[in-house]
N, C-alpha and C. Protein backbone atom coordinates (compact mmCIF):
# COMPACT_ATOMS: atom_id res chain seq x y z
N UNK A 1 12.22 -3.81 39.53
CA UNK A 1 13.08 -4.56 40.40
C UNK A 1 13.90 -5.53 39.55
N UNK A 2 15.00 -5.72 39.74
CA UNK A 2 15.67 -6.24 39.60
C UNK A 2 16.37 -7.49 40.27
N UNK A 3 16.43 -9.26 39.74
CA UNK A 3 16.56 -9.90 41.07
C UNK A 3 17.89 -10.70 39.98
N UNK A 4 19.04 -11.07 40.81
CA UNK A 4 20.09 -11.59 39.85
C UNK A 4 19.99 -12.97 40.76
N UNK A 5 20.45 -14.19 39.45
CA UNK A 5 20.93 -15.76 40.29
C UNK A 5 21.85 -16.11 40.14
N UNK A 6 23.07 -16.90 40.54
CA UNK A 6 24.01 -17.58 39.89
C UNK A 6 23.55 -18.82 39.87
N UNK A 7 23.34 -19.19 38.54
CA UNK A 7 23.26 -20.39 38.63
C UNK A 7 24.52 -21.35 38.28
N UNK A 8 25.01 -22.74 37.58
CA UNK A 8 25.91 -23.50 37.36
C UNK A 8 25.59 -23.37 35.81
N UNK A 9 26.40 -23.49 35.01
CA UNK A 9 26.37 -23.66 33.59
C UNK A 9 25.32 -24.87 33.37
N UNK A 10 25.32 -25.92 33.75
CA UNK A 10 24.81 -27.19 33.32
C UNK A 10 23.47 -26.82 33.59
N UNK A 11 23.02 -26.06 34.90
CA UNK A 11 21.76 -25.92 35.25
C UNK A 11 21.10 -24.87 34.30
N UNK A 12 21.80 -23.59 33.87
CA UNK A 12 20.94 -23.27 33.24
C UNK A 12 21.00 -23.81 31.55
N UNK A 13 21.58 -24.68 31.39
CA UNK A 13 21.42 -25.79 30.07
C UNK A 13 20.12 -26.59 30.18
N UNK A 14 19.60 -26.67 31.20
CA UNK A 14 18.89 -27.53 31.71
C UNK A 14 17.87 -27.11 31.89
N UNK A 15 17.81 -25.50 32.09
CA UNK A 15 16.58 -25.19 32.03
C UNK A 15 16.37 -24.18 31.06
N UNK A 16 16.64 -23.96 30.09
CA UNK A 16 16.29 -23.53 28.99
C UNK A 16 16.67 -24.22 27.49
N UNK A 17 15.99 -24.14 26.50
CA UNK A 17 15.96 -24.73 24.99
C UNK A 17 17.26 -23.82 24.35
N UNK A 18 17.93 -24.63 23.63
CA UNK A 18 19.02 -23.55 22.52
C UNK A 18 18.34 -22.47 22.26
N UNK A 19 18.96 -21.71 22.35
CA UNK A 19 18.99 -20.21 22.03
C UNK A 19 17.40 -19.11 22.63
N UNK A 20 17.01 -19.93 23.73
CA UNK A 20 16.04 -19.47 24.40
C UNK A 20 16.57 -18.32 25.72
N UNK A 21 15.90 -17.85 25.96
CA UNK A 21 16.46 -16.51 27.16
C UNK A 21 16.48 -16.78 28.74
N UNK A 22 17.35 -16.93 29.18
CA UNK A 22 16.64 -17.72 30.90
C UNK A 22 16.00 -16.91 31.44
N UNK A 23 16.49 -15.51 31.46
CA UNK A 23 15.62 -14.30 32.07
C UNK A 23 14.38 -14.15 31.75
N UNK A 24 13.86 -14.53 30.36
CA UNK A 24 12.50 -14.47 29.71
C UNK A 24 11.80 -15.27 30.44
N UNK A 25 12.48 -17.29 30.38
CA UNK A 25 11.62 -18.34 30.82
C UNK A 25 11.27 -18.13 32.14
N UNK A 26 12.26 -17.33 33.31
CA UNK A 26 12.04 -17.33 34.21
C UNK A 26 11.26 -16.17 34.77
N UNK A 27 11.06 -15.25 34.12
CA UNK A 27 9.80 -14.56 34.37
C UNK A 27 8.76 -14.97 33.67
N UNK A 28 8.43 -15.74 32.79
CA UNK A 28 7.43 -16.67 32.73
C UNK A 28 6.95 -17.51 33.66
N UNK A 29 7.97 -18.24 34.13
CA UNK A 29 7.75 -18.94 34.93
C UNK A 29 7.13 -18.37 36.31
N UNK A 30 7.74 -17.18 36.71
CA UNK A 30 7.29 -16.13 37.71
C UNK A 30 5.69 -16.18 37.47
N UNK A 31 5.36 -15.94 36.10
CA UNK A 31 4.23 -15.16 35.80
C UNK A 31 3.04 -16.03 36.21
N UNK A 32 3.53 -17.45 35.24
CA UNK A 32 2.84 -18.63 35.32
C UNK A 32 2.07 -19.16 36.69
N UNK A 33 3.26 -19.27 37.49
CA UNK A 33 3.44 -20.05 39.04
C UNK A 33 1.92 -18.57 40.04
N UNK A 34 2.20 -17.40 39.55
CA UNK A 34 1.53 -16.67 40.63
C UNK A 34 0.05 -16.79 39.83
N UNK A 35 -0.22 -16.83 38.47
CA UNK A 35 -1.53 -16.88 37.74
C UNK A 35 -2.16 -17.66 38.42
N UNK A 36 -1.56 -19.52 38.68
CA UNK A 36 -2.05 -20.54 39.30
C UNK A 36 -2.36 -20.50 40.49
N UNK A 37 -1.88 -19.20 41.16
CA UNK A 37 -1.91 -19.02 42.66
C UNK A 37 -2.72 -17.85 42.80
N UNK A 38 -3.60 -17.76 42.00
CA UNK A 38 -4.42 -16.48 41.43
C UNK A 38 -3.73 -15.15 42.32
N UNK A 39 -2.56 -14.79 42.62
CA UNK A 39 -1.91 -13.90 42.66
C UNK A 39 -1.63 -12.60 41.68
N UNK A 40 -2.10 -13.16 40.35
CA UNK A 40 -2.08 -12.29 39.51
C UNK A 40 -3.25 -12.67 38.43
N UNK A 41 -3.79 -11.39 37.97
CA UNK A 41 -4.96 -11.88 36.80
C UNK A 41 -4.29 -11.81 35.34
N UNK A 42 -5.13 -12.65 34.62
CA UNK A 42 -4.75 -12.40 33.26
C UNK A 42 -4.04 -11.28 32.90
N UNK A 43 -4.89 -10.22 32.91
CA UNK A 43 -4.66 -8.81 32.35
C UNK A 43 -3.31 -8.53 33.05
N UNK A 44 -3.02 -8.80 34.42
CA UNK A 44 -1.75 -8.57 34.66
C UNK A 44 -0.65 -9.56 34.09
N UNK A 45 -1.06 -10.46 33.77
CA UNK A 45 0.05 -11.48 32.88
C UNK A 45 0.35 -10.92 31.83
N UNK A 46 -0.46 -10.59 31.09
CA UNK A 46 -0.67 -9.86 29.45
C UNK A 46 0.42 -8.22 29.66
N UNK A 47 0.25 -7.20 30.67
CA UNK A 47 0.81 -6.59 30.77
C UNK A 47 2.49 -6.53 31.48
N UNK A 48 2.86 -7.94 32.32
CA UNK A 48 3.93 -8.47 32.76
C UNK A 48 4.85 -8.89 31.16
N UNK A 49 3.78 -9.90 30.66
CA UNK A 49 5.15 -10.39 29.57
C UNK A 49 4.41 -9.90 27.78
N UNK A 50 4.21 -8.78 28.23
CA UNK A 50 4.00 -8.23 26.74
C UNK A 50 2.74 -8.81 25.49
N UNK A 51 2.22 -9.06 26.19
CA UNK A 51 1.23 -10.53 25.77
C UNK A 51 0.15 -9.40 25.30
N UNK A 52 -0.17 -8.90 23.36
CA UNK A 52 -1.10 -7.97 23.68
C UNK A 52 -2.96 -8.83 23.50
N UNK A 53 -3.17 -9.73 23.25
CA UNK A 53 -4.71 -9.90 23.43
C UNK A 53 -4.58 -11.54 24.36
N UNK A 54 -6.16 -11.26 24.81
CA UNK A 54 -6.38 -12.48 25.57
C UNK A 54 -6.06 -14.04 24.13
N UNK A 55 -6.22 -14.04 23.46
CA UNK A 55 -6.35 -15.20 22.37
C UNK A 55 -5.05 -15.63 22.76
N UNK A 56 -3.54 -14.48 22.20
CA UNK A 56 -2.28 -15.28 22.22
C UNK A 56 -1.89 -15.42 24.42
N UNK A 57 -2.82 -15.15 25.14
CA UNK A 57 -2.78 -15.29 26.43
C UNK A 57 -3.25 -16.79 26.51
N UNK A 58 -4.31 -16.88 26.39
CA UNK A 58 -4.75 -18.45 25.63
C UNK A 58 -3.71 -19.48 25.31
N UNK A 59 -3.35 -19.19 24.09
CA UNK A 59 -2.04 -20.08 23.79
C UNK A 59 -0.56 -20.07 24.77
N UNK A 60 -0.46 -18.91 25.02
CA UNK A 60 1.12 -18.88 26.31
C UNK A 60 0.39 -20.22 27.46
N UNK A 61 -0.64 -19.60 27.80
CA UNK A 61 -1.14 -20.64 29.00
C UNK A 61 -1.48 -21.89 28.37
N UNK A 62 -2.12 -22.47 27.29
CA UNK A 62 -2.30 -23.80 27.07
C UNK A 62 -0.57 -23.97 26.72
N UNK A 63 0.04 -23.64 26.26
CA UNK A 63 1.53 -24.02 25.76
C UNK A 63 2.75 -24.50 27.11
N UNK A 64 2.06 -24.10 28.42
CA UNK A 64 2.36 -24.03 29.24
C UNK A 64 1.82 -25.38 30.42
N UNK A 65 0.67 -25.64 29.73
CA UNK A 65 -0.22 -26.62 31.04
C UNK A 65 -0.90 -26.22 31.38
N UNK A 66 -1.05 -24.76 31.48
CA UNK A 66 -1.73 -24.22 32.85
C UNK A 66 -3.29 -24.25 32.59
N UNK A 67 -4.29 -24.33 32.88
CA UNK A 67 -5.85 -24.35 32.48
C UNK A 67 -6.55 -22.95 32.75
N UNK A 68 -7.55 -23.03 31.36
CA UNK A 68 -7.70 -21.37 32.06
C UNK A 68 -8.65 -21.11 32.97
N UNK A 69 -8.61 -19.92 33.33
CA UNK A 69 -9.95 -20.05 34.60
C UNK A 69 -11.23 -19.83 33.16
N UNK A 70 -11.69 -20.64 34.19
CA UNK A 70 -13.39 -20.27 33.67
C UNK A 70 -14.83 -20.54 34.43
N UNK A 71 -15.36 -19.37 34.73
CA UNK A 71 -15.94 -19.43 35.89
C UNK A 71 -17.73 -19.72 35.66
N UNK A 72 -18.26 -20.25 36.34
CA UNK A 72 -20.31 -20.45 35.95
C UNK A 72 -20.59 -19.64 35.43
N UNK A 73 -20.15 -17.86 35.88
CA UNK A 73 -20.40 -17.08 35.31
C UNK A 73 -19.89 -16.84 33.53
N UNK A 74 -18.81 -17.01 33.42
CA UNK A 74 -18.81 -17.02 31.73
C UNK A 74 -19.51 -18.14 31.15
N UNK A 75 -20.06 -19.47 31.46
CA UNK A 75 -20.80 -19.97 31.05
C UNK A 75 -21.60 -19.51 30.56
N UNK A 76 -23.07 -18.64 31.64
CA UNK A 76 -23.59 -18.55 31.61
C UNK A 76 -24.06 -17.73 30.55
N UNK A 77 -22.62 -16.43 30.83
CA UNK A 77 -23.01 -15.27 29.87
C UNK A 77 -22.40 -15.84 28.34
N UNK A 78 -21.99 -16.72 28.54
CA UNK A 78 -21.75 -17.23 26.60
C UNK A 78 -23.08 -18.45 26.30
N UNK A 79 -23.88 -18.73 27.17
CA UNK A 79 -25.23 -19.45 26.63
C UNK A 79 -26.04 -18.49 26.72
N UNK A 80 -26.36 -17.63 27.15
CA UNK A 80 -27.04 -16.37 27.02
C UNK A 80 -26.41 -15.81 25.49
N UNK A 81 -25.15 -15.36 25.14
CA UNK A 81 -24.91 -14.84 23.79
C UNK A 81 -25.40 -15.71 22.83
N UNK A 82 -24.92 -16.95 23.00
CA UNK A 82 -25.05 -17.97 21.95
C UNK A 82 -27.25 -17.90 21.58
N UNK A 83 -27.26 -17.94 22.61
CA UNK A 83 -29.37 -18.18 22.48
C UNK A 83 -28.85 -17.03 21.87
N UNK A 84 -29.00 -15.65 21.90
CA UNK A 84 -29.24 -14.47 21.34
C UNK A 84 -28.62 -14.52 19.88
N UNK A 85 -27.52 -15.16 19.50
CA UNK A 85 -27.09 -15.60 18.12
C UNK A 85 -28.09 -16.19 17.48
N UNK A 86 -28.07 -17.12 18.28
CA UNK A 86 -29.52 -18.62 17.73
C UNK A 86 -31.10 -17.86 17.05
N UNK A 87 -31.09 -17.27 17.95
CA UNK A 87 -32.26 -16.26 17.30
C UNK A 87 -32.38 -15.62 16.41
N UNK A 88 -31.39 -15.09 16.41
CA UNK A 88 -30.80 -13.37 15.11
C UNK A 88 -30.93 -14.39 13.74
N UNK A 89 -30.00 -15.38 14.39
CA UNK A 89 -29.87 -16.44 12.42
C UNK A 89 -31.17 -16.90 11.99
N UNK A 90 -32.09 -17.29 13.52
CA UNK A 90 -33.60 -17.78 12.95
C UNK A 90 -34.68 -16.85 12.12
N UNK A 91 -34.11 -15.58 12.62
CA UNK A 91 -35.19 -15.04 12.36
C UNK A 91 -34.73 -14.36 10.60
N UNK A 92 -33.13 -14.59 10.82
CA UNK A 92 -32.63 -14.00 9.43
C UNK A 92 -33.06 -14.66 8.12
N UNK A 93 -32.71 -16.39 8.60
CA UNK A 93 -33.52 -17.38 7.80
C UNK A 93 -35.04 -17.32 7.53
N UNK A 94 -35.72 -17.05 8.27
CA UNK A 94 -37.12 -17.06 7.84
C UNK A 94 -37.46 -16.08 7.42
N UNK A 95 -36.91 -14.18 7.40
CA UNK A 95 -36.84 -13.81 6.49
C UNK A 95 -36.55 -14.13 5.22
N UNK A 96 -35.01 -14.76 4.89
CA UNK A 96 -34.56 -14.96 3.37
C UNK A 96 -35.78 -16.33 2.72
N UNK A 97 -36.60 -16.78 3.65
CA UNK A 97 -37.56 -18.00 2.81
C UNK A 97 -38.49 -17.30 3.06
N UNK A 98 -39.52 -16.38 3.47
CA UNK A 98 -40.31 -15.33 2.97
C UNK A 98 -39.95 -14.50 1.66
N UNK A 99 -38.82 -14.18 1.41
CA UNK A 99 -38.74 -12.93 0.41
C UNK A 99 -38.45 -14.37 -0.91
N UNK A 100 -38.34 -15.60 -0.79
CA UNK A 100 -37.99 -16.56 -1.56
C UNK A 100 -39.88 -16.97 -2.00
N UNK A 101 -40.63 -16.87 -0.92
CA UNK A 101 -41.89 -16.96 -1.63
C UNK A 101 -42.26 -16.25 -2.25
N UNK A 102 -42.41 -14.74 -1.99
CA UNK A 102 -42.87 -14.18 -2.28
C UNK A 102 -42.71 -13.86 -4.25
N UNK A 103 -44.11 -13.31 -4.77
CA UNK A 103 -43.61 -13.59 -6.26
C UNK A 103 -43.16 -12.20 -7.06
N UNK A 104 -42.20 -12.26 -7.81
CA UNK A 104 -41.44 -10.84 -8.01
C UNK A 104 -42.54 -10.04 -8.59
C-alpha cells in the first residue's frame, strides 16, 4: 500500500534531520506508534523496516524512547539460564583445582 501526504515545506523541515528520508521516519514512526500499541510484535517491526536481528531492534527502540517489552516470563527463563551457567562454571572450576592437585 501505498499512502501519499502533502505536507508544507517548513513542516517537513521540521520533521526530519538534513538529509534524512521523511518516508523512512514516517514509517518508523508508523512502526514505532503501533509496537507501543502492541499492534505489532517485534518480529513484525524487524520485518517492516528491514531490521535483521533483535540486538540492532534493541537499539532502533532504545534510540527511539520506546521501552522494551519484557515480560515475568523472560525473567524467569534468563534466572533459570543464568543458575544453569552458574553451575557449568562451578563445576568447571573445581575441576581445573582438582587436576591442579593432583601430582603429575
Amino acid at each position: 500500500m501505498r499512502i501519499w501526504l502533502d505536507l508544507p515545506d517548513d513542516v517537513v523541515e521540521q520533521l526530519t534531520d538534513k538529509g534524512q528520508d521523511l518516508s523512512r521516519s514516517a514509517l518508523e514512526a508508523l512502526a514505532i506508534d503501533a509496537y507501543r500499541m502492541h499492534r505489532l510484535t517485534s518480529r513484525q517491526i524487524c520485518q517492516l523496516l528491514e531490521i535483521p536481528s533483535r540486538d540492532e531492534l534493541d537499539r532502533f527502540l532504545k534510540r527511539h524512547g520506546v521501552p522494551l517489552e519484557y515480560t515475568f516470563e523472560d525473567f524467569e527463563r534468563e534466572g533459570a539460564t543464568s543458575a544453569r551457567l552458574w553451575r557449568k562454571r562451578q563445576e568447571e572450576l573445581a575441576t581445573d583445582r582438582d587436576r591442579e592437585r593432583q601430582p603429575e
